[in-house]
PDB file of N, CA and C in Angstrom:
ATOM      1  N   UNK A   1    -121.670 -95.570  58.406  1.00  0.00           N
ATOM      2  CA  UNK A   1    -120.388 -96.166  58.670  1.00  0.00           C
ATOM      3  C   UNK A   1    -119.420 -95.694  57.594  1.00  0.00           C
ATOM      4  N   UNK A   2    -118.294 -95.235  57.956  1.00  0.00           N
ATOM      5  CA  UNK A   2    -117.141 -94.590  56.862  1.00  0.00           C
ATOM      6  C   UNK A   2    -116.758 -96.455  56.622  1.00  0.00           C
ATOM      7  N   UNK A   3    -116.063 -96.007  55.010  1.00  0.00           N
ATOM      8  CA  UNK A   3    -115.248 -97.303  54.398  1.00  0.00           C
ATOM      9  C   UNK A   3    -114.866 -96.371  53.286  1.00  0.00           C
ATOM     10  N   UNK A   4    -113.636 -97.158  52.629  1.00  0.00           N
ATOM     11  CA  UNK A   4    -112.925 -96.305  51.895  1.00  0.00           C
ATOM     12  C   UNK A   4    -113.398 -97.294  50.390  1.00  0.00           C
ATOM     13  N   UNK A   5    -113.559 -96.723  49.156  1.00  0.00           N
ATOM     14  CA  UNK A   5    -114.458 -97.700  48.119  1.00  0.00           C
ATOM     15  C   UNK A   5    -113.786 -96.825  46.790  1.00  0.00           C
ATOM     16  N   UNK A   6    -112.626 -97.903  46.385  1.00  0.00           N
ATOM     17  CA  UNK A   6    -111.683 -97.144  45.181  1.00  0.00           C
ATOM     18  C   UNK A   6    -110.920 -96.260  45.775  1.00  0.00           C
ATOM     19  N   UNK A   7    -110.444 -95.970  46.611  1.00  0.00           N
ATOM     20  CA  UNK A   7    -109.703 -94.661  47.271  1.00  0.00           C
ATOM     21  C   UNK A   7    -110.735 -93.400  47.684  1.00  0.00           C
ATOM     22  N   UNK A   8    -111.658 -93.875  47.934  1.00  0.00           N
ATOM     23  CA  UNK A   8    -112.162 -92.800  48.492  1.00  0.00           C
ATOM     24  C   UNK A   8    -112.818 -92.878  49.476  1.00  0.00           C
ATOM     25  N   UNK A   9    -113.048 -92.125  50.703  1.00  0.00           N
ATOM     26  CA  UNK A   9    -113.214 -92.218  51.960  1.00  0.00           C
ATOM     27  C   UNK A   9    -114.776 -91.815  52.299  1.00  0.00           C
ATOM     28  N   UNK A  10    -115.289 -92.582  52.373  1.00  0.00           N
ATOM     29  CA  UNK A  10    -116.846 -92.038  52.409  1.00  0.00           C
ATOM     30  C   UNK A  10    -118.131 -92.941  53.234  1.00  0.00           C
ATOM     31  N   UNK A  11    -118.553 -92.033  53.417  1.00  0.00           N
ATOM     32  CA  UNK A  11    -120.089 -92.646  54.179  1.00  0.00           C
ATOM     33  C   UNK A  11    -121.417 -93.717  53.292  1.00  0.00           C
ATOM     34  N   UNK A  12    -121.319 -94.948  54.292  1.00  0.00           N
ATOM     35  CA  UNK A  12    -122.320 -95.801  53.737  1.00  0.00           C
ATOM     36  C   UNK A  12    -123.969 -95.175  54.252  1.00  0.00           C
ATOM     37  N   UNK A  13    -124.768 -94.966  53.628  1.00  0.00           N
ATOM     38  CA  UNK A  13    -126.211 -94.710  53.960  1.00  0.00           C
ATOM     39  C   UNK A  13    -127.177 -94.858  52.656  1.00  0.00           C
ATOM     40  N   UNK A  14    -128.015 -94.336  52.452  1.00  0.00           N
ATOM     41  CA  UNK A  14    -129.137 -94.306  51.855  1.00  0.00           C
ATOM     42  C   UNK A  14    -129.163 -93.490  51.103  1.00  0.00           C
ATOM     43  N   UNK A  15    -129.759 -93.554  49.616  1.00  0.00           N
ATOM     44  CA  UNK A  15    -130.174 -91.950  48.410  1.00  0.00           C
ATOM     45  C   UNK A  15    -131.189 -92.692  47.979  1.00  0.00           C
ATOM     46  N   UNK A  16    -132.254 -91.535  47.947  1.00  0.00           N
ATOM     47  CA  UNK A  16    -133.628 -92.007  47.614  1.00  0.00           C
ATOM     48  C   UNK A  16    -133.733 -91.878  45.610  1.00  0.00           C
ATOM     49  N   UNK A  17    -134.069 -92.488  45.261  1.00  0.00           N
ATOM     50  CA  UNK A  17    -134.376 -92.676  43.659  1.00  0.00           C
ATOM     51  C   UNK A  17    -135.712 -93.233  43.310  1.00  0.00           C
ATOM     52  N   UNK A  18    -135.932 -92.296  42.751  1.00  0.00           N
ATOM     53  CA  UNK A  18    -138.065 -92.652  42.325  1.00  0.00           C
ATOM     54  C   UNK A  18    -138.472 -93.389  43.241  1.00  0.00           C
ATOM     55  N   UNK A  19    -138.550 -92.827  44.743  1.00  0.00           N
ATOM     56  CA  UNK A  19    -139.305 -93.076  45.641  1.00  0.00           C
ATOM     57  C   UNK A  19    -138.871 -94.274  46.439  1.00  0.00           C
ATOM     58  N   UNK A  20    -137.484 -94.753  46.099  1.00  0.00           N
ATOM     59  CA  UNK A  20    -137.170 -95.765  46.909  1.00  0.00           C
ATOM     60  C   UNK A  20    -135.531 -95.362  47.440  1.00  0.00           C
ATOM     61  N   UNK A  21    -135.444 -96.113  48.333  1.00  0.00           N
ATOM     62  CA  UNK A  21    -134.471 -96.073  49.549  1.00  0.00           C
ATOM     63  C   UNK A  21    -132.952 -97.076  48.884  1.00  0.00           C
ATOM     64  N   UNK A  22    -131.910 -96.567  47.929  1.00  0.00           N
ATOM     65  CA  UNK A  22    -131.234 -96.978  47.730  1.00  0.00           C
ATOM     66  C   UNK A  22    -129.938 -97.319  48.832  1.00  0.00           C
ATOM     67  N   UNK A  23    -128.888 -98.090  48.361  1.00  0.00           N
ATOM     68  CA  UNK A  23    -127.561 -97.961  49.186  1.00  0.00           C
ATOM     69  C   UNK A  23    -126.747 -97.060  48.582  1.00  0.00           C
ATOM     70  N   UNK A  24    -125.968 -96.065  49.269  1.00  0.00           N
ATOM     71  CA  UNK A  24    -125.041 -95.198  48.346  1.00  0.00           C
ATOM     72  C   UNK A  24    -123.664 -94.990  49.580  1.00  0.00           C
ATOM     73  N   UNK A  25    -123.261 -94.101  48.762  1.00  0.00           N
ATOM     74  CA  UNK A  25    -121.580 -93.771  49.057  1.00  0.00           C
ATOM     75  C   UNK A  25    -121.737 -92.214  49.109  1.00  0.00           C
ATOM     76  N   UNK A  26    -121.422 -91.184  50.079  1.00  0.00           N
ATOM     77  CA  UNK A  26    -121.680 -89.950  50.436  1.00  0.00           C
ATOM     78  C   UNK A  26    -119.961 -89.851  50.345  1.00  0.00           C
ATOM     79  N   UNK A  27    -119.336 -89.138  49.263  1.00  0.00           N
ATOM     80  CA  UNK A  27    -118.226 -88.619  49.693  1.00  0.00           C
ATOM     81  C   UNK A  27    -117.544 -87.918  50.876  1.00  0.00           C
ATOM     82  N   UNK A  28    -116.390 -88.303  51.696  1.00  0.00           N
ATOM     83  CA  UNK A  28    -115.902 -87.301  52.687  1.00  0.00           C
ATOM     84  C   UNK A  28    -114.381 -86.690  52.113  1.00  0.00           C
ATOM     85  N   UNK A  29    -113.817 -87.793  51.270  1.00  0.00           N
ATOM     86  CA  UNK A  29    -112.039 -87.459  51.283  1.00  0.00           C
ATOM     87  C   UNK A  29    -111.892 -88.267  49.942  1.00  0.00           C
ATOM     88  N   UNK A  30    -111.157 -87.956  49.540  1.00  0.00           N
ATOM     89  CA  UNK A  30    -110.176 -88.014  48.293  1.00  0.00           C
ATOM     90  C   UNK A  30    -109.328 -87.398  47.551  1.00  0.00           C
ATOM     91  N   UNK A  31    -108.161 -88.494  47.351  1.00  0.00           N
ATOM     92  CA  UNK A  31    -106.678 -87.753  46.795  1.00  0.00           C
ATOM     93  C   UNK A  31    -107.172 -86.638  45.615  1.00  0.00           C
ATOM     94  N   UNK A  32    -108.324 -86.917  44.848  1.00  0.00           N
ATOM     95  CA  UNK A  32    -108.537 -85.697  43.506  1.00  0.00           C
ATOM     96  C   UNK A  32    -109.942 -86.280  42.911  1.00  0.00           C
ATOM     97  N   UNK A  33    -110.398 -84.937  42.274  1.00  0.00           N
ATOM     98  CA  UNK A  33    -111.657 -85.096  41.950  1.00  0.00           C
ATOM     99  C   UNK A  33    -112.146 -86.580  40.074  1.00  0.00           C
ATOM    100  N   UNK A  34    -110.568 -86.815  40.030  1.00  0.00           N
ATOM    101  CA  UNK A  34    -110.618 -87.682  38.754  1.00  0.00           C
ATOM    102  C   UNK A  34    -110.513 -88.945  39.694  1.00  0.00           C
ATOM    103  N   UNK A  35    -110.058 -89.203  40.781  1.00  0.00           N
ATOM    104  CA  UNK A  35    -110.643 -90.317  41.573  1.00  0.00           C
ATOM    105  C   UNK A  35    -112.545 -90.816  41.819  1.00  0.00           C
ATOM    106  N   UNK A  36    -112.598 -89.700  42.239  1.00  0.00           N
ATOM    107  CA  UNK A  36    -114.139 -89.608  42.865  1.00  0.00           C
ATOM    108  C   UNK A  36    -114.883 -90.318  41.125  1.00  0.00           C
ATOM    109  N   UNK A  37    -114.676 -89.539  40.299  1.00  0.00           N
ATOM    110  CA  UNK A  37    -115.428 -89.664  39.046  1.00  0.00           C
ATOM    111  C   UNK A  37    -114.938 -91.460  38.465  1.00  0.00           C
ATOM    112  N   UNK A  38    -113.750 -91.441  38.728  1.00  0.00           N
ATOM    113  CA  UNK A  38    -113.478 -93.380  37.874  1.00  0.00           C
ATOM    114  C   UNK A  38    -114.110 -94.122  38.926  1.00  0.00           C
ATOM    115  N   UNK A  39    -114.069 -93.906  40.573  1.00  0.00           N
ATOM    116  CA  UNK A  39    -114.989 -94.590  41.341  1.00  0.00           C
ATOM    117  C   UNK A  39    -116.711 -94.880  41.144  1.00  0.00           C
ATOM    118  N   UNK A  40    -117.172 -93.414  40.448  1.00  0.00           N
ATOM    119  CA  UNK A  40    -118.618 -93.731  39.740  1.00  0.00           C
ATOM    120  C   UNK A  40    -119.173 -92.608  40.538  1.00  0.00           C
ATOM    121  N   UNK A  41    -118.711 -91.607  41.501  1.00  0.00           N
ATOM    122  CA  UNK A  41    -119.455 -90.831  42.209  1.00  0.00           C
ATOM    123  C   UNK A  41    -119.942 -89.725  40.945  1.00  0.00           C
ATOM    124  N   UNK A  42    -121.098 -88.977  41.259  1.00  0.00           N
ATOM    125  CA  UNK A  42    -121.865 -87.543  40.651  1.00  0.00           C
ATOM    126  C   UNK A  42    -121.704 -86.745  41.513  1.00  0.00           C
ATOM    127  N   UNK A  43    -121.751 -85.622  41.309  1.00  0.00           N
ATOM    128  CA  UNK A  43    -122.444 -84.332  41.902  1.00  0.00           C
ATOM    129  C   UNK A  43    -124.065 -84.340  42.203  1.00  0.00           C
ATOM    130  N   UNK A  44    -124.438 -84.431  42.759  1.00  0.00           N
ATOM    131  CA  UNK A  44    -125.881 -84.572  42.858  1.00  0.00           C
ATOM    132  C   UNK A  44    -126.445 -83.002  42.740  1.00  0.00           C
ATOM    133  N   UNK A  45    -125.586 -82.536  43.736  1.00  0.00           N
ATOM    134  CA  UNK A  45    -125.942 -81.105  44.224  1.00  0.00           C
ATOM    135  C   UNK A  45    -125.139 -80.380  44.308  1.00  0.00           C
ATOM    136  N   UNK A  46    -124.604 -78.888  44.617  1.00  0.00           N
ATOM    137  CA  UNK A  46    -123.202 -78.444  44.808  1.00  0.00           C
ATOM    138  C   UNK A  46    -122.184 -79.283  45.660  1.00  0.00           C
ATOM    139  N   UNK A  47    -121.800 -79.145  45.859  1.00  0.00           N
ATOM    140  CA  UNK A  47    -121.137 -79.704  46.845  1.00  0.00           C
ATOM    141  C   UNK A  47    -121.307 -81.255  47.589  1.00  0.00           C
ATOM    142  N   UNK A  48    -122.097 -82.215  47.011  1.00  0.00           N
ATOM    143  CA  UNK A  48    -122.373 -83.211  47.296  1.00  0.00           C
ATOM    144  C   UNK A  48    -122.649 -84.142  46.261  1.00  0.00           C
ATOM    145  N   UNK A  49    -121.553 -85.467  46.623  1.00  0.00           N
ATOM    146  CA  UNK A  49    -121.041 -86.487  45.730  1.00  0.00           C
ATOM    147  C   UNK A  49    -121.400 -87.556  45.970  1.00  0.00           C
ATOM    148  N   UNK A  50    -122.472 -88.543  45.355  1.00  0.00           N
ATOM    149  CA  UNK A  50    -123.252 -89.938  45.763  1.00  0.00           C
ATOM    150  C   UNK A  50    -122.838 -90.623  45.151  1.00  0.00           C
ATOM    151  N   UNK A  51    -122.704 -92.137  45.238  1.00  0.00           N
ATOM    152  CA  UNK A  51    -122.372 -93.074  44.228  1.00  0.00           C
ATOM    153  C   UNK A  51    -123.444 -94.034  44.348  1.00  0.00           C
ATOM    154  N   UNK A  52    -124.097 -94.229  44.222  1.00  0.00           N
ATOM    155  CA  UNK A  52    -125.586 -95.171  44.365  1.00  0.00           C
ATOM    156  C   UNK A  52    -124.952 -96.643  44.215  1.00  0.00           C
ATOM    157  N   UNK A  53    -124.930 -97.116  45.051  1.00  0.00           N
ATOM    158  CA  UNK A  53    -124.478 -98.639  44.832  1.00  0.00           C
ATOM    159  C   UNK A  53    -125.625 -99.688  44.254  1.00  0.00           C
ATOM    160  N   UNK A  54    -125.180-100.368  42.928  1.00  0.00           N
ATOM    161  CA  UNK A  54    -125.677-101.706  42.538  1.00  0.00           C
ATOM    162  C   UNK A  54    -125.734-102.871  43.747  1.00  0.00           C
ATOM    163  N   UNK A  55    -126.664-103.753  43.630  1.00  0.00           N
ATOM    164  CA  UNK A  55    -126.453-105.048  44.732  1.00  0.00           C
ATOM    165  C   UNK A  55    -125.673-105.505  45.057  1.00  0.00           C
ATOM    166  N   UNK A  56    -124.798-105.996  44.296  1.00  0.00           N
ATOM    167  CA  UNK A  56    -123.355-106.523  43.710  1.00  0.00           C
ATOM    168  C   UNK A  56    -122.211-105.491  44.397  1.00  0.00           C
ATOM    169  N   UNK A  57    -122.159-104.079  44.453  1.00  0.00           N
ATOM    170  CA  UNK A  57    -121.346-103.317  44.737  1.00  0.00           C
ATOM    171  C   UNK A  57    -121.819-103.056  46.799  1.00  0.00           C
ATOM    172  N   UNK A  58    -122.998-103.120  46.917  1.00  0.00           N
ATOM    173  CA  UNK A  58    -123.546-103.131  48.329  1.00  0.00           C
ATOM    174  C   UNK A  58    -122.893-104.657  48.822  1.00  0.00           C
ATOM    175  N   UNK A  59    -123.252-105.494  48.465  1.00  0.00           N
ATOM    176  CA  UNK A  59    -122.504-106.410  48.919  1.00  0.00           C
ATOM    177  C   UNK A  59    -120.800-106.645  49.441  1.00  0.00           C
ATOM    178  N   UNK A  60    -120.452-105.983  48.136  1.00  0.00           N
ATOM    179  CA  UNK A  60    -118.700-105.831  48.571  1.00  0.00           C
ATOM    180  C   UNK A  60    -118.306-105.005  49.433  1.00  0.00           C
ATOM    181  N   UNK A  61    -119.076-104.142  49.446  1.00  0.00           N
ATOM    182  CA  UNK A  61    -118.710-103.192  50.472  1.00  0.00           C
ATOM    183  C   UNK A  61    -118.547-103.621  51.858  1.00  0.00           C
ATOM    184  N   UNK A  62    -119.960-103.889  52.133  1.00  0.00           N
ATOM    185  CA  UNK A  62    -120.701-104.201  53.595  1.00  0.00           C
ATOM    186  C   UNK A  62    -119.217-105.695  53.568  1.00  0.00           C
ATOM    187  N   UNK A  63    -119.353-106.757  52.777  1.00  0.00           N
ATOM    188  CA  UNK A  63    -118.224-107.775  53.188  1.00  0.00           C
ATOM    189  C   UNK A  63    -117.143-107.592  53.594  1.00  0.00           C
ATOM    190  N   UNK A  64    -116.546-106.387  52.475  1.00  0.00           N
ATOM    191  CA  UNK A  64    -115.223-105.692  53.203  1.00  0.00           C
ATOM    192  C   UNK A  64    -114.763-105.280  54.353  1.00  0.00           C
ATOM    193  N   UNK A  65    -116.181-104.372  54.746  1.00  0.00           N
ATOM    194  CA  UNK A  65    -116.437-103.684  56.015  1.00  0.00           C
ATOM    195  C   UNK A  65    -116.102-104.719  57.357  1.00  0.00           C
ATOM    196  N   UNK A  66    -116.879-105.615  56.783  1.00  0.00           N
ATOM    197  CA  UNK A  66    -117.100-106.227  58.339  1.00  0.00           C
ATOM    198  C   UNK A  66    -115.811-107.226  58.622  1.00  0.00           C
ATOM    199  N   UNK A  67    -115.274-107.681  57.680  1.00  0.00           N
ATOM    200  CA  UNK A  67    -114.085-108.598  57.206  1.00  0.00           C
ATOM    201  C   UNK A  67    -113.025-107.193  58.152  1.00  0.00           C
ATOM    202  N   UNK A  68    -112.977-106.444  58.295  1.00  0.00           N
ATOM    203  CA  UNK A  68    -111.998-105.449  58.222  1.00  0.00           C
ATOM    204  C   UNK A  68    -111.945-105.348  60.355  1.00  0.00           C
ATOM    205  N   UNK A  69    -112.852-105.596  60.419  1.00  0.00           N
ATOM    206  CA  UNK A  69    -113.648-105.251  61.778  1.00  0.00           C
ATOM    207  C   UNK A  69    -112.967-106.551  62.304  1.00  0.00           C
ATOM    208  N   UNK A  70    -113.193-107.772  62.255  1.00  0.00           N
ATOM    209  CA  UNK A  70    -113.092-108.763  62.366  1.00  0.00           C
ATOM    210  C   UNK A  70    -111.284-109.340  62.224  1.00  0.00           C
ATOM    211  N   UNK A  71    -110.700-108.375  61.701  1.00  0.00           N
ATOM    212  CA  UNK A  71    -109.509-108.227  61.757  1.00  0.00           C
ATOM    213  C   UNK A  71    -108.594-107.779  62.746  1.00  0.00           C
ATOM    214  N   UNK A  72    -109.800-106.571  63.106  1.00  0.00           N
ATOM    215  CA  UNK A  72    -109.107-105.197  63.965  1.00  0.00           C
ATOM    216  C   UNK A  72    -108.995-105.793  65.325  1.00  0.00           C
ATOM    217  N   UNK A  73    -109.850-107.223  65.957  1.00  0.00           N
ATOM    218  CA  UNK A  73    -110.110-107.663  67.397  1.00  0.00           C
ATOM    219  C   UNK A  73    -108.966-108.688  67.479  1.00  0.00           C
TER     220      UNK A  73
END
């Protein structure tokens, strides 16, 4: 599911870390790469930017998300 998290436009899914199935943030869009970095995203790989979400940060998200949805009807 896209949601936008600090100004940046990105995909909610999964990054695996020592064998477990985290929540993360897959970059798609942002105004500049000093955004992406104060939001908390890495480079993992060339071209690909994760932000591994804390519990606390999975939570706000997903609340936002659905709060947003719930708006749109």
């Amino acid at each position: 599911m896209k949601v936008h998290y600090k100004g940046v436009l990105c995909n909610l899914a999964t990054y695996r870390v020592m064998g477990e199935d985290k929540p993360a943030l897959y970059y798609i869009d942002s105004p500049d790469q000093e955004t992406m970095l104060k939001a908390g995203f890495v480079d993992v790989q060339p071209c690909l930017w994760v932000k591994v979400l804390t519990d606390e940060e999975y939570n706000a998200v997903s609340y936002t998300h659905l709060r947003a949805h719930e708006t749109d009807q």
